[in-house]
Every structure is written in C-alpha cells, then in structure tokens.
C-alpha atoms as a PDB file:
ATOM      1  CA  UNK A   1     -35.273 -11.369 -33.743  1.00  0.00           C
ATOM      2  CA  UNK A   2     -35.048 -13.780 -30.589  1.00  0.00           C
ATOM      3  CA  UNK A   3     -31.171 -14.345 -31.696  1.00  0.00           C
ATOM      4  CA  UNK A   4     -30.404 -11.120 -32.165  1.00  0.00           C
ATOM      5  CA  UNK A   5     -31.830 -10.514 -28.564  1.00  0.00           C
ATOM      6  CA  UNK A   6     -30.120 -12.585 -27.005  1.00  0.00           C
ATOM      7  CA  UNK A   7     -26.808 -11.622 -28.793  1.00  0.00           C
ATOM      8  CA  UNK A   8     -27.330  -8.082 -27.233  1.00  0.00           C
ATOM      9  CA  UNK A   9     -28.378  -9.191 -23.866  1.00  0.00           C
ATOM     10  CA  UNK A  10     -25.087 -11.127 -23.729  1.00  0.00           C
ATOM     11  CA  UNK A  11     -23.022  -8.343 -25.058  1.00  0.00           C
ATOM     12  CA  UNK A  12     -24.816  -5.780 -22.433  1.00  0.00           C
ATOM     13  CA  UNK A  13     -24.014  -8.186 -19.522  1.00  0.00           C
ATOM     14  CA  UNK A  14     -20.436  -9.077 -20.436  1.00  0.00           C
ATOM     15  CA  UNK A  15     -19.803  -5.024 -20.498  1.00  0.00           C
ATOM     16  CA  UNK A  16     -20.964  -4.534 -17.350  1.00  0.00           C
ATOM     17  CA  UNK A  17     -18.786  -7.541 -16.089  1.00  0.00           C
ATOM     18  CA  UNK A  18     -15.843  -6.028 -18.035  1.00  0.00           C
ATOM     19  CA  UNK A  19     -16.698  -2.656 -16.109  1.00  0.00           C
ATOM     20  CA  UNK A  20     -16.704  -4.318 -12.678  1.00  0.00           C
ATOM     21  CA  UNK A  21     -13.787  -6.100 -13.486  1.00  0.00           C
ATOM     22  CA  UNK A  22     -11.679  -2.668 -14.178  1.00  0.00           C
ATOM     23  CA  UNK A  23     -13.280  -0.781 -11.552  1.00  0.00           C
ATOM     24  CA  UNK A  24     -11.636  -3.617  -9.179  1.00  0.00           C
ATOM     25  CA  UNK A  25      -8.360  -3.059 -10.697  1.00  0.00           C
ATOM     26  CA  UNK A  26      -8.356   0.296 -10.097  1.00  0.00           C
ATOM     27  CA  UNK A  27      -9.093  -0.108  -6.335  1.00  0.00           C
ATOM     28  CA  UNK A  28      -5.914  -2.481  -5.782  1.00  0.00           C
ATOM     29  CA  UNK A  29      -3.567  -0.170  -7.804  1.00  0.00           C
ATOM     30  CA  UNK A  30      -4.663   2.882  -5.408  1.00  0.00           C
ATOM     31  CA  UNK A  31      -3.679   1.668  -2.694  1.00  0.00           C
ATOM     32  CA  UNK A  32      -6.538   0.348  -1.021  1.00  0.00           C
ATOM     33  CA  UNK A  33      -5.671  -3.472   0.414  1.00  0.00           C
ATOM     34  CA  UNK A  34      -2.163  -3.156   0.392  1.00  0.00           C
ATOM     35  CA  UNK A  35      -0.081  -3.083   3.884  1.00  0.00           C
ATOM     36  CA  UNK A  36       0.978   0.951   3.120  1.00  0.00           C
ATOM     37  CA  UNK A  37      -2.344   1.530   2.224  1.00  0.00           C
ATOM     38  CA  UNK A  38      -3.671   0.215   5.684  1.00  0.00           C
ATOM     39  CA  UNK A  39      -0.787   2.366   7.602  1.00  0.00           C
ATOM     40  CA  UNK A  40      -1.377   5.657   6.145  1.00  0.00           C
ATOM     41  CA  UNK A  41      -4.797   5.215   6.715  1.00  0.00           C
ATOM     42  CA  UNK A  42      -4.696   4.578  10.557  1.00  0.00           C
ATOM     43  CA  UNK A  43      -2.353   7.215  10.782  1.00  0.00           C
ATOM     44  CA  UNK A  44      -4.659   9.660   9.126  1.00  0.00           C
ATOM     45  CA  UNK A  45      -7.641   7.801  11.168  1.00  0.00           C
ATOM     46  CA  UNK A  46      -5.615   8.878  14.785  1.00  0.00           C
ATOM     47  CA  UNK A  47      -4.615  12.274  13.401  1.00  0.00           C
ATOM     48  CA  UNK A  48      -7.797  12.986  12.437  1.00  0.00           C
ATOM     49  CA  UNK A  49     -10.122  11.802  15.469  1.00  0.00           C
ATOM     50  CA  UNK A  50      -7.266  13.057  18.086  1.00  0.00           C
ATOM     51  CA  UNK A  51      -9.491  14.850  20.285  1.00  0.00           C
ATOM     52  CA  UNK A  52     -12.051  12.050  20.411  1.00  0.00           C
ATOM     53  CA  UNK A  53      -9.054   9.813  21.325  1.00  0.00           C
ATOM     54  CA  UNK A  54      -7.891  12.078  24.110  1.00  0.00           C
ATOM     55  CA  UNK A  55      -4.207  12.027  22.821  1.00  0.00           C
ATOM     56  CA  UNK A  56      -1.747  14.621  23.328  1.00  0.00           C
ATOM     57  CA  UNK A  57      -0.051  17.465  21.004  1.00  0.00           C
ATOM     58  CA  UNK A  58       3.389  15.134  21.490  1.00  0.00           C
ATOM     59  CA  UNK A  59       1.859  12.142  20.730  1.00  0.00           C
ATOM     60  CA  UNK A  60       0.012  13.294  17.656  1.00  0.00           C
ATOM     61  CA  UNK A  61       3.800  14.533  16.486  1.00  0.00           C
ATOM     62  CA  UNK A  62       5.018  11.061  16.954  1.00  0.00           C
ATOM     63  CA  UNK A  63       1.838   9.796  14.484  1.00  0.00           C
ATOM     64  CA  UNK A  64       2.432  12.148  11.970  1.00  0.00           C
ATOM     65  CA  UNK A  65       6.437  12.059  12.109  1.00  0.00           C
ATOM     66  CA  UNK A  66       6.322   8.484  12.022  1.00  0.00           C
ATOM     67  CA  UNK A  67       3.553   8.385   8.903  1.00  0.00           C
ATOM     68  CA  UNK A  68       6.589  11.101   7.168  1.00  0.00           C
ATOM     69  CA  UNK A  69       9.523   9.041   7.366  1.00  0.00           C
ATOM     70  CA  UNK A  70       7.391   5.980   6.756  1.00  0.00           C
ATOM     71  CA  UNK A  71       6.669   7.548   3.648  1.00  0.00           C
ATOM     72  CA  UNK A  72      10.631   8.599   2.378  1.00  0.00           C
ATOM     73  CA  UNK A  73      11.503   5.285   3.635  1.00  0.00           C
ATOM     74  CA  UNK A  74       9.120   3.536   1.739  1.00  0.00           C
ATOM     75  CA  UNK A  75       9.762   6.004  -1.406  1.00  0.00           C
ATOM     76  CA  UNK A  76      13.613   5.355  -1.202  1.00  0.00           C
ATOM     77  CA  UNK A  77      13.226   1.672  -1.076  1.00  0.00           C
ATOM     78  CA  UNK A  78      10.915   1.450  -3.925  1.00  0.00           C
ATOM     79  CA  UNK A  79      13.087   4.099  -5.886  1.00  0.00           C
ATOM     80  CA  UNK A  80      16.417   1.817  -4.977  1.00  0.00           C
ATOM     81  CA  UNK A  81      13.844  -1.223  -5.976  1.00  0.00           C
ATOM     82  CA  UNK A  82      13.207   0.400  -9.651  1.00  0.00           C
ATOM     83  CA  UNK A  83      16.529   1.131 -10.620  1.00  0.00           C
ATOM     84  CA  UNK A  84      17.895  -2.059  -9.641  1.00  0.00           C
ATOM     85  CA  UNK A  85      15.486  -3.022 -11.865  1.00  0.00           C
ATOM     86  CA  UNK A  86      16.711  -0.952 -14.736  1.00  0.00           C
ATOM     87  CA  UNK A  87      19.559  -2.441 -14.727  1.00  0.00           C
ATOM     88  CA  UNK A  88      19.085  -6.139 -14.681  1.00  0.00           C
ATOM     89  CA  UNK A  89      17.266  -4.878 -17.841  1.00  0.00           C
ATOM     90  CA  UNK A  90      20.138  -3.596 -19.149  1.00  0.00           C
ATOM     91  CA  UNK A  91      22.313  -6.041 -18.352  1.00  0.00           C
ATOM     92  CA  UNK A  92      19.867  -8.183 -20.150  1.00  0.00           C
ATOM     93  CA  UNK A  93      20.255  -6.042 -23.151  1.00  0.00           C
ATOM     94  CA  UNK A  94      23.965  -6.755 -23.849  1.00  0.00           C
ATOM     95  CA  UNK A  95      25.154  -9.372 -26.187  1.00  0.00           C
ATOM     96  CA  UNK A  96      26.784 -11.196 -23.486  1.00  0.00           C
ATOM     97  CA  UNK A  97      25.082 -11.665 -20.469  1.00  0.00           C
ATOM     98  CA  UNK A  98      26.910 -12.126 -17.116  1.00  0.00           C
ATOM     99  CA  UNK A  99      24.749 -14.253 -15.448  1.00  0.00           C
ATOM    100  CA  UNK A 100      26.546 -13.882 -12.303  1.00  0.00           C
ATOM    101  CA  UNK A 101      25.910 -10.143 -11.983  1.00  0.00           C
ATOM    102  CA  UNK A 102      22.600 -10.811 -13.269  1.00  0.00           C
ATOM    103  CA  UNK A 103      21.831 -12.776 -10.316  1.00  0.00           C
ATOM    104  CA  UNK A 104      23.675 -10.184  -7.851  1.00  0.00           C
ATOM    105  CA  UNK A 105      21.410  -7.974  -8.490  1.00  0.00           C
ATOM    106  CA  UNK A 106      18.185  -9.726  -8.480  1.00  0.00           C
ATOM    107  CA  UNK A 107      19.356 -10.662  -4.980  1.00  0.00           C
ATOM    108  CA  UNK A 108      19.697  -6.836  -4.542  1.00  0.00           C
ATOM    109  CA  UNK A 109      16.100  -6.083  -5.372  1.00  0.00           C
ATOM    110  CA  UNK A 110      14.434  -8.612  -3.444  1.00  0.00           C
ATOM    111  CA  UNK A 111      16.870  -7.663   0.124  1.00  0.00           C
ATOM    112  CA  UNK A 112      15.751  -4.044  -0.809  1.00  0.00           C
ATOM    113  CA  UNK A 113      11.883  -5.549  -1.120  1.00  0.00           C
ATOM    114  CA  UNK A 114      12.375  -7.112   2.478  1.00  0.00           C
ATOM    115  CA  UNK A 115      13.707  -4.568   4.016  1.00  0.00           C
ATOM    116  CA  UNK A 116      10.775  -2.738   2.121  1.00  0.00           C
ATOM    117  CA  UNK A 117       8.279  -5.251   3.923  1.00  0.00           C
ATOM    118  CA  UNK A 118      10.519  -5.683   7.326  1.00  0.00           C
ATOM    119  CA  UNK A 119      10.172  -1.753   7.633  1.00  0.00           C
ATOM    120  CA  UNK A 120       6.587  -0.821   6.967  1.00  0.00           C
ATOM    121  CA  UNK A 121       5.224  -4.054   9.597  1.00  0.00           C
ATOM    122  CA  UNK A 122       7.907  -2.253  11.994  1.00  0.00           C
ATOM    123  CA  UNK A 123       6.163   1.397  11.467  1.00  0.00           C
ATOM    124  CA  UNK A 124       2.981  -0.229  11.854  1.00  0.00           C
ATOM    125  CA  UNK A 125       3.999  -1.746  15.198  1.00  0.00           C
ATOM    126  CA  UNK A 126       4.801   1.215  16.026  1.00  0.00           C
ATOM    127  CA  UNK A 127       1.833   3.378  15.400  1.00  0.00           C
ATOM    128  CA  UNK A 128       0.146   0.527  17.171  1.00  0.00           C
ATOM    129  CA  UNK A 129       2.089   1.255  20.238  1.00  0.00           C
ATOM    130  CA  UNK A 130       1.589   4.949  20.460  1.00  0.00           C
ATOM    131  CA  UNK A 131      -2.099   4.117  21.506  1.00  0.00           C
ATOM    132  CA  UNK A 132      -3.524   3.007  24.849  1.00  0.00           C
ATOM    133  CA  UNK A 133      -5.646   0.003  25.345  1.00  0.00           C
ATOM    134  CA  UNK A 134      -8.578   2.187  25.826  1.00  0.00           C
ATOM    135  CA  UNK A 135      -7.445   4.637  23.030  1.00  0.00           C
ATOM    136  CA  UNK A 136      -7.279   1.473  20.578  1.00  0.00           C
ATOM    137  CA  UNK A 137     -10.893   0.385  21.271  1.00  0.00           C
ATOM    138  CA  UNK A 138     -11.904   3.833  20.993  1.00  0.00           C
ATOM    139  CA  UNK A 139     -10.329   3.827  17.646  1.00  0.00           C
ATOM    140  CA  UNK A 140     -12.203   0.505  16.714  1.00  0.00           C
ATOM    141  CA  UNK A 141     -15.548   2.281  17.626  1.00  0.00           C
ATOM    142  CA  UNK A 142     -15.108   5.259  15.346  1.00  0.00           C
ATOM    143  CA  UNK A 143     -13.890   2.451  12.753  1.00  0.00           C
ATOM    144  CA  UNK A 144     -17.380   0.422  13.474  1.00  0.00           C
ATOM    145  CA  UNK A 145     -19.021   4.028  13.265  1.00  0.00           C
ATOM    146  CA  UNK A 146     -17.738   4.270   9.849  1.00  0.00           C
ATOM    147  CA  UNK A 147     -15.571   7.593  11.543  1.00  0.00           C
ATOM    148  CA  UNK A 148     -14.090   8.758   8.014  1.00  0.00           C
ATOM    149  CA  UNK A 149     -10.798  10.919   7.964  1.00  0.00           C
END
C-alpha cells in the first residue's frame, strides 16, 4: 500500500512538471520573449494608448506603417530564410554533394538571418524615436499599470 502510494504521488507530480514544462514551450514558440515579439507589442502598446500619450493622427501612421512593413520585411526574410533552407536539403539529397555550393548557401541563410536581426533592432530604434521623452515615460507608466492593448 505505502509503495504503491508513493508510486502514484511520483507519477502525479512528474505530470504536472511535464505540464509546466509544455505550457513553457508553448509561450516561447508564440512569440512571447523573442525581439519581434517585443516590437509588435510596443507598437500595439502606442497605437492603442495614443490618446493617453498625446500623439498625433501622423505620428500614429508612422507606428502603424512602420509595425506593416516591419512585418513583410520580416515575412520575406524568413520566407527567403526557409527556402534557402530547402535547398541545402536538397542539395544534400543528391548522390554527389558539392560541398562548395553547399557552403554558398549556408552563407546565404545566415546573411539573410542578419539582415533579419540588423532590420528588426533598426525598426525598433525607430519606433523608439517616434516618442518624446515625456511620451516614453508615459508609456513606462501604463506598462507599470499593467495598461494592456
């Protein structure tokens, strides 16, 4: 009886471990803690708390036409990224392997994740800039508020 207890216990806590585990997982692939994560949500944060931050209809247009073409930029890159991909797979495939082209285009898909990296910190400077000094700590006060978009 005690072993059998105890053999249940365990299995109870290591599924709610397992759970937790997952449940974390599922928060980094969404988005959450990555660098375009963070953007789109201080984009959303301005657009949505505009008033509050006392910004104007043009500058609100500059937010959300910078968050759009931060987004097909970021889409084409990672699009470019994938099929480069594809076919260093392929290449990998064939009974000979060129090494040489291999290599080319492994080069290819990390200048593409750079430029990938190099553009996203640049949107985010950016959307930095459109604020005031006084706009920006009225953003970080509706952030310490818990302000939701």
């Amino acid at each position: 009886m005690g072993k059998r207890f105890i053999v249940i216990a365990l299995l109870v806590c290591f599924t709610f471990l397992t759970a937790q585990v997952y449940a974390e997982q599922g928060k980094m692939k969404s988005g959450h803690g990555d660098m375009d994560g963070k953007f789109y949500k201080k984009a959303m944060l301005i657009i949505m708390n505009q008033e509050e931050l006392g910004l104007t209809d043009a500058e609100v247009k500059k937010v959300k036409d910078l968050k759009i073409a931060t987004k097909k930029d970021l889409i084409t890159k990672k699009a470019e990224i994938d099929l480069i991909a594809i076919d260093i797979k392929a290449a990998l495939w064939e009974d000979t392997v060129d090494i040489n082209s291999v290599n080319a285009l492994i080069d290819k898909k990390y200048e593409l994740k750079k430029q990938k990296a190099k553009s996203l910190v640049a949107a985010c400077v950016t959307l930095k800039g459109t604020l005031t000094k006084e706009q920006t700590k009225l953003l970080k006060g509706l952030c310490k508020k818990g302000k939701k978009y």
